[in-house]
C-alpha atoms as a PDB file:
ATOM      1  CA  UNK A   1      99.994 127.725 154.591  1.00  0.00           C
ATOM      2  CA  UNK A   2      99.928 129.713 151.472  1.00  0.00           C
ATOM      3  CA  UNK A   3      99.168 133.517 152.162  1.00  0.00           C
ATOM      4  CA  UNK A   4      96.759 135.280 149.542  1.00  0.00           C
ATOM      5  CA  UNK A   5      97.615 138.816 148.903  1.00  0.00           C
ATOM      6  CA  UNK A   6      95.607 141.602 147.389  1.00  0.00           C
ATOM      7  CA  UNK A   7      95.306 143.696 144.948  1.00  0.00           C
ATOM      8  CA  UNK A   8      99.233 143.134 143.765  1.00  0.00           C
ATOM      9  CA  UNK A   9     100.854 144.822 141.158  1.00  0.00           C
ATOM     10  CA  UNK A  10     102.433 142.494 138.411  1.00  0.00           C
ATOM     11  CA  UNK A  11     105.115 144.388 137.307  1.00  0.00           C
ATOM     12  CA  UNK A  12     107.885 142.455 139.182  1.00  0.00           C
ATOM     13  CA  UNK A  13     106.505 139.044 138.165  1.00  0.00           C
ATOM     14  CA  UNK A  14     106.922 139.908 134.131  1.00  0.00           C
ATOM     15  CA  UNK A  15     109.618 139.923 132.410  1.00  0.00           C
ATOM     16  CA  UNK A  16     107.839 143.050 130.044  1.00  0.00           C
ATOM     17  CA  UNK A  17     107.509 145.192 132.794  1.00  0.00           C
ATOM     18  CA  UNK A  18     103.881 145.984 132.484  1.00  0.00           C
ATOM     19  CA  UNK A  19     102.329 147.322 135.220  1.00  0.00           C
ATOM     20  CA  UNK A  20      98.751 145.608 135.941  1.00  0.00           C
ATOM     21  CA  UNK A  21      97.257 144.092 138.913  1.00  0.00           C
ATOM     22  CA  UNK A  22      95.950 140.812 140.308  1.00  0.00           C
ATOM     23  CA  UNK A  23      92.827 141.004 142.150  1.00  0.00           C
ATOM     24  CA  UNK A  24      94.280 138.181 144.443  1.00  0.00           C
ATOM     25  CA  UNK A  25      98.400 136.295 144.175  1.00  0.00           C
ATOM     26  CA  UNK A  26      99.194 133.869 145.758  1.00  0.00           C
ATOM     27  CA  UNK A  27     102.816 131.362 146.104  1.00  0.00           C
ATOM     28  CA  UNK A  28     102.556 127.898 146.585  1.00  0.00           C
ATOM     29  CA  UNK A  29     105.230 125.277 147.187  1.00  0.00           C
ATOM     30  CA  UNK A  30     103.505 122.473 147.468  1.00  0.00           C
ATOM     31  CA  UNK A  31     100.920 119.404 146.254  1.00  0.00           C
ATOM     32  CA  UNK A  32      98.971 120.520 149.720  1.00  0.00           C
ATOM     33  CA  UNK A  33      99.479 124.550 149.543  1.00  0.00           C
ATOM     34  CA  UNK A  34      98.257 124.111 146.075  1.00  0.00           C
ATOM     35  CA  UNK A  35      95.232 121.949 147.025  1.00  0.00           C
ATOM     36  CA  UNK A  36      94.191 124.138 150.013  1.00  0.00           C
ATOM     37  CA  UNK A  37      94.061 127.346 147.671  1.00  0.00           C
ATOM     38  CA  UNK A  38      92.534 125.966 144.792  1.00  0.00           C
ATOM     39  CA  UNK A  39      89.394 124.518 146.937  1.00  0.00           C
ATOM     40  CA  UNK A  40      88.357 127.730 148.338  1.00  0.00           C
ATOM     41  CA  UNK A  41      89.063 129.552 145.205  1.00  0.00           C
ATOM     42  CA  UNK A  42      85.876 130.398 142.746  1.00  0.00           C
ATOM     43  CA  UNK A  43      87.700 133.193 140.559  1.00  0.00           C
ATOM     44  CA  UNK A  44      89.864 132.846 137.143  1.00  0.00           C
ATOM     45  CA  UNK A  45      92.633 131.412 137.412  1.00  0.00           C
ATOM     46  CA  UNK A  46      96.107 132.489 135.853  1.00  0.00           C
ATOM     47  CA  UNK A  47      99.410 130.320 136.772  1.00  0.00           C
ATOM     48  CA  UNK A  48     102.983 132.167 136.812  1.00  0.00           C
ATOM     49  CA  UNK A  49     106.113 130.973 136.253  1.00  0.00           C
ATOM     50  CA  UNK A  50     108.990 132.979 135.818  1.00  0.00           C
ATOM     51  CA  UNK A  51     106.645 135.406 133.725  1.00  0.00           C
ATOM     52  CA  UNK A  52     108.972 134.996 130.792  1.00  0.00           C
ATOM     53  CA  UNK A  53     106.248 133.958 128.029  1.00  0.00           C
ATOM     54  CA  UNK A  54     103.472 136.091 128.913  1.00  0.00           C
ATOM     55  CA  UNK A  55     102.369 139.517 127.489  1.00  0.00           C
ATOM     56  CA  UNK A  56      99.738 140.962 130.288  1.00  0.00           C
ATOM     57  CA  UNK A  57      97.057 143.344 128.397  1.00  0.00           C
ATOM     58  CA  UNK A  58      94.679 144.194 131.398  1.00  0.00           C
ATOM     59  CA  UNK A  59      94.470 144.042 135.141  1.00  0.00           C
ATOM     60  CA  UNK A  60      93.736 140.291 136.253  1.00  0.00           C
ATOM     61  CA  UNK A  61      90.478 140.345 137.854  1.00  0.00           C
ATOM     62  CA  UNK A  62      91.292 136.927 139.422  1.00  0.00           C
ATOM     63  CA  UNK A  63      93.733 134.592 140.943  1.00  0.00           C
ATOM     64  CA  UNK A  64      97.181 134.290 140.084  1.00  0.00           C
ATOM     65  CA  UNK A  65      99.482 131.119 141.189  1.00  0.00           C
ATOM     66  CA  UNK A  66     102.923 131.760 141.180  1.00  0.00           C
ATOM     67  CA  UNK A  67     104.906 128.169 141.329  1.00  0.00           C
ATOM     68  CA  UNK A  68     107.834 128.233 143.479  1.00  0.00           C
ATOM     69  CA  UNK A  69     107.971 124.209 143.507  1.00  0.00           C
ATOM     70  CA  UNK A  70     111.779 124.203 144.354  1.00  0.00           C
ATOM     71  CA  UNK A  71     114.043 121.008 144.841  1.00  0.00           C
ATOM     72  CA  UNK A  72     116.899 119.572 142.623  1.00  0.00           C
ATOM     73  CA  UNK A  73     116.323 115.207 143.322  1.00  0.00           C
ATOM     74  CA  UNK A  74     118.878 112.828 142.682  1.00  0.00           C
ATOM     75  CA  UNK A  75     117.001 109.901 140.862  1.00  0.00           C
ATOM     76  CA  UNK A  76     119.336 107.430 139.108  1.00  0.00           C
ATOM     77  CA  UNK A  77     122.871 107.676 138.469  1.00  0.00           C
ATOM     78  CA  UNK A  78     125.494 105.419 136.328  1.00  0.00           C
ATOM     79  CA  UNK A  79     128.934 106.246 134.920  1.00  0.00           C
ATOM     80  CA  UNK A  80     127.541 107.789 132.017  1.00  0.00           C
ATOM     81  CA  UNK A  81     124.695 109.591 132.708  1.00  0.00           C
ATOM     82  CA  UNK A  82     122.529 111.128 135.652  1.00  0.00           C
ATOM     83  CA  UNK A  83     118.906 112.124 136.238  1.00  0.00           C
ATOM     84  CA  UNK A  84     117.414 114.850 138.034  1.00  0.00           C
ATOM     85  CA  UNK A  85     113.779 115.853 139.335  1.00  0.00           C
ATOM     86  CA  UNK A  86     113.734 119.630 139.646  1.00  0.00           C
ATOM     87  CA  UNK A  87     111.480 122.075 140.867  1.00  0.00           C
ATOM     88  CA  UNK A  88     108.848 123.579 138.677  1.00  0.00           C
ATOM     89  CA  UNK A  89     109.808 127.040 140.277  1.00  0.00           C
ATOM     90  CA  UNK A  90     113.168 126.486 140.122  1.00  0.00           C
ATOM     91  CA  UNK A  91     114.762 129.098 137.277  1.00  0.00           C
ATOM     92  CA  UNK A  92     115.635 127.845 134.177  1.00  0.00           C
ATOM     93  CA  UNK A  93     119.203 129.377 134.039  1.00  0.00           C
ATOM     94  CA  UNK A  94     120.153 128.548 137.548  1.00  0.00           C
ATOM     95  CA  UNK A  95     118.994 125.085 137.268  1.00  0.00           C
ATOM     96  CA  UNK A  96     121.405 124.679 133.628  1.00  0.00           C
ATOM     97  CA  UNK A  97     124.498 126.315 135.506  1.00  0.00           C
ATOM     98  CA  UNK A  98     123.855 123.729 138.059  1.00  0.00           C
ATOM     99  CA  UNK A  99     124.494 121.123 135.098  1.00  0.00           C
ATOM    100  CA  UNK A 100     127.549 122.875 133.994  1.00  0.00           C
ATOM    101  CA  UNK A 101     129.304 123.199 136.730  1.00  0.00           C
ATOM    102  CA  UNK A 102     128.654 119.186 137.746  1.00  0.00           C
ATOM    103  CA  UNK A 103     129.604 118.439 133.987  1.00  0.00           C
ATOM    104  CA  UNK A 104     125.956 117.344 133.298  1.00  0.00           C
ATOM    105  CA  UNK A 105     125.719 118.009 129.927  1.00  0.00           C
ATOM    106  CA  UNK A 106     122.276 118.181 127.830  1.00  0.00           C
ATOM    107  CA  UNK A 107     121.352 121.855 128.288  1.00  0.00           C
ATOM    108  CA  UNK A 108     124.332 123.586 128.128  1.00  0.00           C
ATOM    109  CA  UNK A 109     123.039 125.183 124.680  1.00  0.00           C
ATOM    110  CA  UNK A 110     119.988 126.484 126.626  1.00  0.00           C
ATOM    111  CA  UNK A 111     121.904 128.676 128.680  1.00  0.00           C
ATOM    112  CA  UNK A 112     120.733 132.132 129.784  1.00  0.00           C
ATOM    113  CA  UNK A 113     116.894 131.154 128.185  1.00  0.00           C
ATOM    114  CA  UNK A 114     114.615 133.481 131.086  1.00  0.00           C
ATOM    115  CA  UNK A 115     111.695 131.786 132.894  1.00  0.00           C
ATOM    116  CA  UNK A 116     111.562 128.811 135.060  1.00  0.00           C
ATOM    117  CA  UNK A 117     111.573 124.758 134.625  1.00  0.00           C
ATOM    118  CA  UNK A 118     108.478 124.247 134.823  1.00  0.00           C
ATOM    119  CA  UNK A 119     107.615 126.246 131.807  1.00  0.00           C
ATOM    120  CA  UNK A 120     110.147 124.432 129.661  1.00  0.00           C
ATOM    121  CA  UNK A 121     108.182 121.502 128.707  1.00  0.00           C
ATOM    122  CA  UNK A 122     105.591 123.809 127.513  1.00  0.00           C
ATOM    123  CA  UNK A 123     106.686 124.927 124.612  1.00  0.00           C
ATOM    124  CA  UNK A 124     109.337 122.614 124.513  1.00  0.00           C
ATOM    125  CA  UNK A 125     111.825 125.163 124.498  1.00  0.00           C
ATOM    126  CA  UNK A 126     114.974 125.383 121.918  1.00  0.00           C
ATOM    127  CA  UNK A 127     118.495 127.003 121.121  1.00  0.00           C
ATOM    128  CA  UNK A 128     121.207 126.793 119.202  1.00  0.00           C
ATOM    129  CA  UNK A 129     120.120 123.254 117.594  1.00  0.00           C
ATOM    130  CA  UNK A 130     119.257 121.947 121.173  1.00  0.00           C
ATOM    131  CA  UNK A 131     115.568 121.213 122.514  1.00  0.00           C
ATOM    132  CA  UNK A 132     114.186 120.343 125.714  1.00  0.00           C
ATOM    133  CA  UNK A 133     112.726 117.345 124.955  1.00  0.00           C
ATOM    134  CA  UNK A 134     115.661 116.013 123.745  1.00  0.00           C
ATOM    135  CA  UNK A 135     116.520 114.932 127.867  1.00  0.00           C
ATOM    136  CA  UNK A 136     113.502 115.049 129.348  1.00  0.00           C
ATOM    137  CA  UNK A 137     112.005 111.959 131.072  1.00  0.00           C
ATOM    138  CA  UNK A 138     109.141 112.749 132.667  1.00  0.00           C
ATOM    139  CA  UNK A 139     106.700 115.722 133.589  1.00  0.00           C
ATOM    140  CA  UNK A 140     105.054 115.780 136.689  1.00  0.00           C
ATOM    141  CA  UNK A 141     101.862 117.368 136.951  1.00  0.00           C
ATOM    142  CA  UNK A 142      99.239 117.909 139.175  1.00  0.00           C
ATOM    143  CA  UNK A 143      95.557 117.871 137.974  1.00  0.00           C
ATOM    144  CA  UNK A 144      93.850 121.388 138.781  1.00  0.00           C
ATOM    145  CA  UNK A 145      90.329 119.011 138.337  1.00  0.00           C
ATOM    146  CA  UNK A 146      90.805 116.959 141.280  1.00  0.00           C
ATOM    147  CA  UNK A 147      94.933 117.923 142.359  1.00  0.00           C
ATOM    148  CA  UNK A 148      96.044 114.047 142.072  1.00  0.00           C
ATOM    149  CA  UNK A 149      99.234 113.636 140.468  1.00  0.00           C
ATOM    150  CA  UNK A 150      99.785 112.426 137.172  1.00  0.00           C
ATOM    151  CA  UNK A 151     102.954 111.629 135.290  1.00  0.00           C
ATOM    152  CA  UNK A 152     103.596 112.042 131.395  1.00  0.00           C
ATOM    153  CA  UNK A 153     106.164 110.520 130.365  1.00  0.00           C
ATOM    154  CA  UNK A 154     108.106 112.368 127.350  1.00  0.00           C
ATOM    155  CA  UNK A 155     106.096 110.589 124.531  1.00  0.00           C
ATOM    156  CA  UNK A 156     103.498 111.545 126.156  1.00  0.00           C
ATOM    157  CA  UNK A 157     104.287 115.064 126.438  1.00  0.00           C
ATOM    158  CA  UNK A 158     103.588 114.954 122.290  1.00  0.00           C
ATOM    159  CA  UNK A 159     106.410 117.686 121.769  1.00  0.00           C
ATOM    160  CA  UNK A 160     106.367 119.419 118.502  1.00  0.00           C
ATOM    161  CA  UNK A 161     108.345 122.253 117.781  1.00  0.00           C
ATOM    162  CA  UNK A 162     107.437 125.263 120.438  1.00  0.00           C
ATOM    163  CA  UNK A 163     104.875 122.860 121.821  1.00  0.00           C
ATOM    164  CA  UNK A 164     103.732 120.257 123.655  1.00  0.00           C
ATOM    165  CA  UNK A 165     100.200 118.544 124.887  1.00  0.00           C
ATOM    166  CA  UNK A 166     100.462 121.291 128.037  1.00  0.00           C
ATOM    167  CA  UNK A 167      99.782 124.119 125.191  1.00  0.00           C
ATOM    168  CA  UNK A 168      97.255 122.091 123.174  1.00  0.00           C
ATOM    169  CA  UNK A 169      94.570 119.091 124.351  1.00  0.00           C
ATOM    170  CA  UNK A 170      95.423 119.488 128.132  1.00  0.00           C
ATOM    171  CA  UNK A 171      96.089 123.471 128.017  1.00  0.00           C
ATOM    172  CA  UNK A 172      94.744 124.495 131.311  1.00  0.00           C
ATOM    173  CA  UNK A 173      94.106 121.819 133.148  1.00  0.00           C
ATOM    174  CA  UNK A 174      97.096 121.156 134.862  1.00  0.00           C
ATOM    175  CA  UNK A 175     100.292 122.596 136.760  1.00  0.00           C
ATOM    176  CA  UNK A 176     103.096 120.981 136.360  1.00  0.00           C
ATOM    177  CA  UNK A 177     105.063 120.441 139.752  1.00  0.00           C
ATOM    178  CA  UNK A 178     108.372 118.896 138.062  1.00  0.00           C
ATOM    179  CA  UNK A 179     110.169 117.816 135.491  1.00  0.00           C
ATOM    180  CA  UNK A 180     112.596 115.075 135.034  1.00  0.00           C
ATOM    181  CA  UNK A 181     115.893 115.466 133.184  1.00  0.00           C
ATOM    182  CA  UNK A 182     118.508 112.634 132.153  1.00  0.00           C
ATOM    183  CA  UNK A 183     121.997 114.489 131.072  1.00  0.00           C
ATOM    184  CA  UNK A 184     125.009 112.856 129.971  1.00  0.00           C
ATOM    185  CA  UNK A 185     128.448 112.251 132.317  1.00  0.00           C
ATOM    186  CA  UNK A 186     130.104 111.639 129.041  1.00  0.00           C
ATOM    187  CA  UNK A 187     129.489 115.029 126.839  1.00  0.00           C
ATOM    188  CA  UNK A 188     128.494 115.195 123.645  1.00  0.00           C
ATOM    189  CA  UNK A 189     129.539 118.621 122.419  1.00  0.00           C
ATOM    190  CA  UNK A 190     126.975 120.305 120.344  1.00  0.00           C
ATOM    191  CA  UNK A 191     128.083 123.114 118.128  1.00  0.00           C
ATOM    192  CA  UNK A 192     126.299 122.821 115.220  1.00  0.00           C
ATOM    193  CA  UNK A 193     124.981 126.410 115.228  1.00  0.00           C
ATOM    194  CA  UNK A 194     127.553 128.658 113.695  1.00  0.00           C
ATOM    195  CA  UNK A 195     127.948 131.049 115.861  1.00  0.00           C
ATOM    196  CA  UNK A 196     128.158 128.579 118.522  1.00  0.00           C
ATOM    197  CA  UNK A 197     131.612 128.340 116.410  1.00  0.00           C
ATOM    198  CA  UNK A 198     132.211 131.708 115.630  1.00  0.00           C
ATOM    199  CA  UNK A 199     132.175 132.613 119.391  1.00  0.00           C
ATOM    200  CA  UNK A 200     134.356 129.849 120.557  1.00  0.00           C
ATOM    201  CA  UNK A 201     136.776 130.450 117.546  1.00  0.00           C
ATOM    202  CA  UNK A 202     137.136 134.188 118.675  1.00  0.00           C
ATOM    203  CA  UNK A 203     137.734 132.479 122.247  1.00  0.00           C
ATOM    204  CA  UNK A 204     140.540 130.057 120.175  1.00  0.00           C
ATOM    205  CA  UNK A 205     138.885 127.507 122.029  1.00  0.00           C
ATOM    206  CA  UNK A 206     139.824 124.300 119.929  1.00  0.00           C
ATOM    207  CA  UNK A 207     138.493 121.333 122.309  1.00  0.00           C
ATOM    208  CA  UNK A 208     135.443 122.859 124.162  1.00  0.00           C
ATOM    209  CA  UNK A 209     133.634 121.838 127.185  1.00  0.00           C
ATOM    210  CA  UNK A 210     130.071 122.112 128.089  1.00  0.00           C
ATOM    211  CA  UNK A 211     131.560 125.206 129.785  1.00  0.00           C
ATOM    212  CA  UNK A 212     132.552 126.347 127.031  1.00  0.00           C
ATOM    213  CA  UNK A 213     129.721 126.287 125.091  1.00  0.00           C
ATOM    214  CA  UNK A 214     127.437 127.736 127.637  1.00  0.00           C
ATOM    215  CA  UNK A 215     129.545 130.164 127.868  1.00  0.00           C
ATOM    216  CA  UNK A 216     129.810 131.179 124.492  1.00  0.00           C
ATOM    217  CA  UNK A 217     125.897 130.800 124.493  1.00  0.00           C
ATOM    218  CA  UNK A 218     125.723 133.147 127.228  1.00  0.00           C
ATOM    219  CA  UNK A 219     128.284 135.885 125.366  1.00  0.00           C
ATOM    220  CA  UNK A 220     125.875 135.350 121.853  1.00  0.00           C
ATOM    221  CA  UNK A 221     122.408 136.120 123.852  1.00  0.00           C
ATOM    222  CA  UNK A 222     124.138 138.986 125.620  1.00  0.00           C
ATOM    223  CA  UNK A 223     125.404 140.631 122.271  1.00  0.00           C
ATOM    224  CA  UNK A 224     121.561 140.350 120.805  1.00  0.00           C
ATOM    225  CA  UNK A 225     119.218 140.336 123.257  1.00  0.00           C
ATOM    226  CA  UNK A 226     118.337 143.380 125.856  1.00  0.00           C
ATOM    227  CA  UNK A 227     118.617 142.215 130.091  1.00  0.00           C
ATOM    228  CA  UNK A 228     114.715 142.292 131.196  1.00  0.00           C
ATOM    229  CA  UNK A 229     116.118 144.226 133.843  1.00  0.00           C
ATOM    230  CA  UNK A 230     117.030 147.135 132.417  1.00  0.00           C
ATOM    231  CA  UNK A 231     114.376 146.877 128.613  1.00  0.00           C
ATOM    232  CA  UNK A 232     111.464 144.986 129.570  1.00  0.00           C
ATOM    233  CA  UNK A 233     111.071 142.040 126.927  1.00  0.00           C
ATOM    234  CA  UNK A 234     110.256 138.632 126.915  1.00  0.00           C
ATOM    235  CA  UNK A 235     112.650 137.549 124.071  1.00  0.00           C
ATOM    236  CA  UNK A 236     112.220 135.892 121.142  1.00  0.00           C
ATOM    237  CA  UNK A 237     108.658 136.589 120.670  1.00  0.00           C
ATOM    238  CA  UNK A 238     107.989 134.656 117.668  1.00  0.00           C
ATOM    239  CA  UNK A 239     108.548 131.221 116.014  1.00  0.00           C
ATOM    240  CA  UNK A 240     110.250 130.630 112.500  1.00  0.00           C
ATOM    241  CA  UNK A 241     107.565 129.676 109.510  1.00  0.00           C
ATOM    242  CA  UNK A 242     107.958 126.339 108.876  1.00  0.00           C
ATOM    243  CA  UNK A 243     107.260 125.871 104.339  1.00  0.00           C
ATOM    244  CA  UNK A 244     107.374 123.761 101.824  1.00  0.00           C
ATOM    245  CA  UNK A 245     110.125 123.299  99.655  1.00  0.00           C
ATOM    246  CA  UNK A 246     107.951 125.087  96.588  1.00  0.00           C
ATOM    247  CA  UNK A 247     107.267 128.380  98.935  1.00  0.00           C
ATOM    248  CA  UNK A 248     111.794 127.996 100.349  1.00  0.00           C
ATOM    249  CA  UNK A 249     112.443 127.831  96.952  1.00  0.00           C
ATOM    250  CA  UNK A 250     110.141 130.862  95.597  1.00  0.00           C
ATOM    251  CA  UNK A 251     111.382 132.925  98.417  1.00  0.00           C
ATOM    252  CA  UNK A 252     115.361 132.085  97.488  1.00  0.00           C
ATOM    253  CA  UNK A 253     114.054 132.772  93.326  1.00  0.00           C
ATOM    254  CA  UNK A 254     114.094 136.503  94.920  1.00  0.00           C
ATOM    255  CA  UNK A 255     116.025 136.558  98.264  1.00  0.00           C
ATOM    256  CA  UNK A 256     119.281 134.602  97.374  1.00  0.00           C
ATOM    257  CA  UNK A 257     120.505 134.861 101.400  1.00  0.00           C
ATOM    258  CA  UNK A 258     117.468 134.033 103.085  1.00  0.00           C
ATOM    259  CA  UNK A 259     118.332 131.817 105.823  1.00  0.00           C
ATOM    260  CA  UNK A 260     116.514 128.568 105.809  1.00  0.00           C
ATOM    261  CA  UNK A 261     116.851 125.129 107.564  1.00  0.00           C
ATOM    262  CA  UNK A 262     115.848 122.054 106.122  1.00  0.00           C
ATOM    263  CA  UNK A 263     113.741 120.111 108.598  1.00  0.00           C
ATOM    264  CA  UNK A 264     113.648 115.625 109.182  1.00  0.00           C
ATOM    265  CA  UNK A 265     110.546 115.708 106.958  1.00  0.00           C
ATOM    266  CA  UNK A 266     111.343 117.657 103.711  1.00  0.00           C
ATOM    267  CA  UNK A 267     110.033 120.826 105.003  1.00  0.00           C
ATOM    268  CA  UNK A 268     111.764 124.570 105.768  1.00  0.00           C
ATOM    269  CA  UNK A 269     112.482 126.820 108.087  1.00  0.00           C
ATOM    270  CA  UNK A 270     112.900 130.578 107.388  1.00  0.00           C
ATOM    271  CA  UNK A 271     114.164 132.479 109.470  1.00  0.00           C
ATOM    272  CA  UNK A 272     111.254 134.755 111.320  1.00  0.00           C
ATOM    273  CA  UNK A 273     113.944 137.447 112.698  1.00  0.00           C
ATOM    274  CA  UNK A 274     115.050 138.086 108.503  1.00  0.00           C
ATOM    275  CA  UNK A 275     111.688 137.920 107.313  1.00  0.00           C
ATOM    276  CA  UNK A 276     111.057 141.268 110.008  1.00  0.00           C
ATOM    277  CA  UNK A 277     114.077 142.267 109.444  1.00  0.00           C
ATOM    278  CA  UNK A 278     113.648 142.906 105.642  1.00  0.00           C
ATOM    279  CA  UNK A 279     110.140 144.556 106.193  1.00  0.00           C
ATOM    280  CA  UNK A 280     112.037 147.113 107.820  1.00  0.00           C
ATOM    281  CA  UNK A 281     110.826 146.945 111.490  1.00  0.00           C
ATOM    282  CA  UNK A 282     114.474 145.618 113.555  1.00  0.00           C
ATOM    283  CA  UNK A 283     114.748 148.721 115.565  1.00  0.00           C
ATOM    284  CA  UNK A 284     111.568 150.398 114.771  1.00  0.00           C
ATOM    285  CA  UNK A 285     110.403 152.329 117.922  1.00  0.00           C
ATOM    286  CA  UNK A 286     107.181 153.890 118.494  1.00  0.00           C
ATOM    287  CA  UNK A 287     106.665 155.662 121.585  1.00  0.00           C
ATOM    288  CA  UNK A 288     108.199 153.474 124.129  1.00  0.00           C
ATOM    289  CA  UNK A 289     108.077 150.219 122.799  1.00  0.00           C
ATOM    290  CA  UNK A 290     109.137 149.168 119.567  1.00  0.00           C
ATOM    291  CA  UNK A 291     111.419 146.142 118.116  1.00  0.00           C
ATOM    292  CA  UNK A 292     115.001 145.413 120.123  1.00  0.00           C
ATOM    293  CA  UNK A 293     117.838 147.405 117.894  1.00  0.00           C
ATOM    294  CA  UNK A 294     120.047 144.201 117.858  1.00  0.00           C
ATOM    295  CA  UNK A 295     117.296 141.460 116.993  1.00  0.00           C
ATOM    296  CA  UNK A 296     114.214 141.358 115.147  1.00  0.00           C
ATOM    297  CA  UNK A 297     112.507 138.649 117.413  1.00  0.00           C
ATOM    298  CA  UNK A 298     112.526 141.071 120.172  1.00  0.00           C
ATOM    299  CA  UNK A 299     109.844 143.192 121.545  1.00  0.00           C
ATOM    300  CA  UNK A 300     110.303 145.873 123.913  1.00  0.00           C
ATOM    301  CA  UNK A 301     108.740 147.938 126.403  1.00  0.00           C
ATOM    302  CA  UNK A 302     111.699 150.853 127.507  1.00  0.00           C
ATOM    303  CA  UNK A 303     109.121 151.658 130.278  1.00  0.00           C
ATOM    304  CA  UNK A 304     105.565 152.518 130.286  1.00  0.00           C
ATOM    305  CA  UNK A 305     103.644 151.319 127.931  1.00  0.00           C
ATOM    306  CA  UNK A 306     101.438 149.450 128.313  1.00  0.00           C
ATOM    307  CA  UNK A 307     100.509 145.247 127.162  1.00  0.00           C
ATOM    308  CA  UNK A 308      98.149 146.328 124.372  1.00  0.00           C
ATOM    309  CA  UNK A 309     100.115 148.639 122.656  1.00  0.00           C
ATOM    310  CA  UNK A 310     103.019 146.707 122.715  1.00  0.00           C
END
């Protein structure tokens, strides 16, 4: 049986470091932990993942539900690919050096992303030209109306870019126990980003392996981003404007080097970390928080402060 605690400090369970507290936490591991807790409980309700994707403002005067579903499920295998059922609590990173080192390939490029697997149907996270949904299957989900278990499959899921129906329509009402993966036995190398490239050419890697790539992944996110163990951050914090061609264009009239990235249906990218960037804030520090030194996409707390003034 699931043990609620008191009056718990949140600090370990964000990747920001901010220091607030839960009126009540609680972990749950189960379809029947889950249910038992939920019946009795008449408070607010915020779920926790790996606390990755979450800026905390205020003390939680509620109940938060930390997943730790764990389990990595064998469901189908042929000679050329494999599929998985994994633990919503499971962490991310663990979970896609698990792949690598079985030569399941599919999420090498989302190496070293923070949080767990449960979260990464979400927002449908991305890398280095890779997305989630690109091998997911299936989410499972568990309703927090009346706890039965439903299963969306990936159309379903209505991914868009840094979202899904579990951040829009159906925000809320569920928690999502698993997901499903299908990765390839026969790899399909994905280097498309160039400095995918750029790190495997300093490596004089010529013929890479999903190894290879997620560990060039891992060198590239080490060289920008700060460890949330030692700078409390949640990484990237925000997404790239999508434009029109007419607003890309007017932008690259004046800025001949703006990065931009031409999308399946006519329409742009820029890149958010260039547009900050050039407004002068990459490495901008006030007090003790500010914008990470090494990438504009990051804000960080060096210890202290506090979720509303960051």
């Amino acid at each position: 049986m699931a043990i609620i605690q008191q009056n718990i400090s949140l600090e370990p369970y964000n990747t920001f470091g901010i220091n607030v507290l839960a009126n009540k936490f609680v972990e749950v591991s189960s379809q029947i932990e889950l249910k038992e807790v939920l019946e009795q409980n008449q408070e607010p309700l915020l779920i926790l993942g790996g606390g990755s994707n979450i800026l905390l403002t205020e003390d939680f005067r509620g109940l938060v539900l930390k997943n730790n579903f764990k389990g990595i499920e064998l469901v189908n295998e042929t000679d050329d690919d494999i599929t998985l059922k994994v633990g919503g609590g499971e962490t991310w990173h663990e979970f896609v050096l698990y792949c690598v080192n079985n030569n399941f390939a599919g999420v090498e490029n989302l190496s070293l992303i923070p949080g767990n697997v449960g979260a990464s149907p979400m927002q449908n996270i991305g890398a280095y030209g890779v997305e989630v949904k690109d091998v997911i299957i299936e989410v499972e989900a568990i309703s927090l109306e009346d706890f039965s278990i439903i299963n969306f499959t990936n159309q379903e899921c209505d991914f868009g870019y840094r979202t899904s129906i579990f951040k829009t329509t159906e925000k809320g009402n569920y928690f999502i126990s698993s997901v499903t993966f299908k990765l390839s036995k026969q790899p399909l190398i994905n280097t498309s980003y160039g400095a995918i490239n750029s790190e495997l050419e300093r490596r004089e890697i010529k013929n890479p392996t999903i190894k290879d790539v997620s560990e060039a992944v891992i060198a590239i996110r080490q060289s920008k981003l700060p460890d949330p163990s030692k700078i409390g951050n949640s990484g990237s914090f925000f997404k790239n404007p999508v434009v029109s061609k007419i607003v890309k264009d007017k932008i690259l009239e004046k800025y001949i080097d703006a990065p931009n990235y031409e999308q399946s249906n006519g329409t742009f990218k820029i890149a958010a970390g260039w547009l900050i960037e050039k407004c002068g804030w990459k490495g901008k520090r006030i007090d003790n928080y500010g914008v990470h030194d090494k990438q504009a996409l990051v804000l960080v707390n060096y210890g202290g402060s506090t979720g509303k003034e960051i």
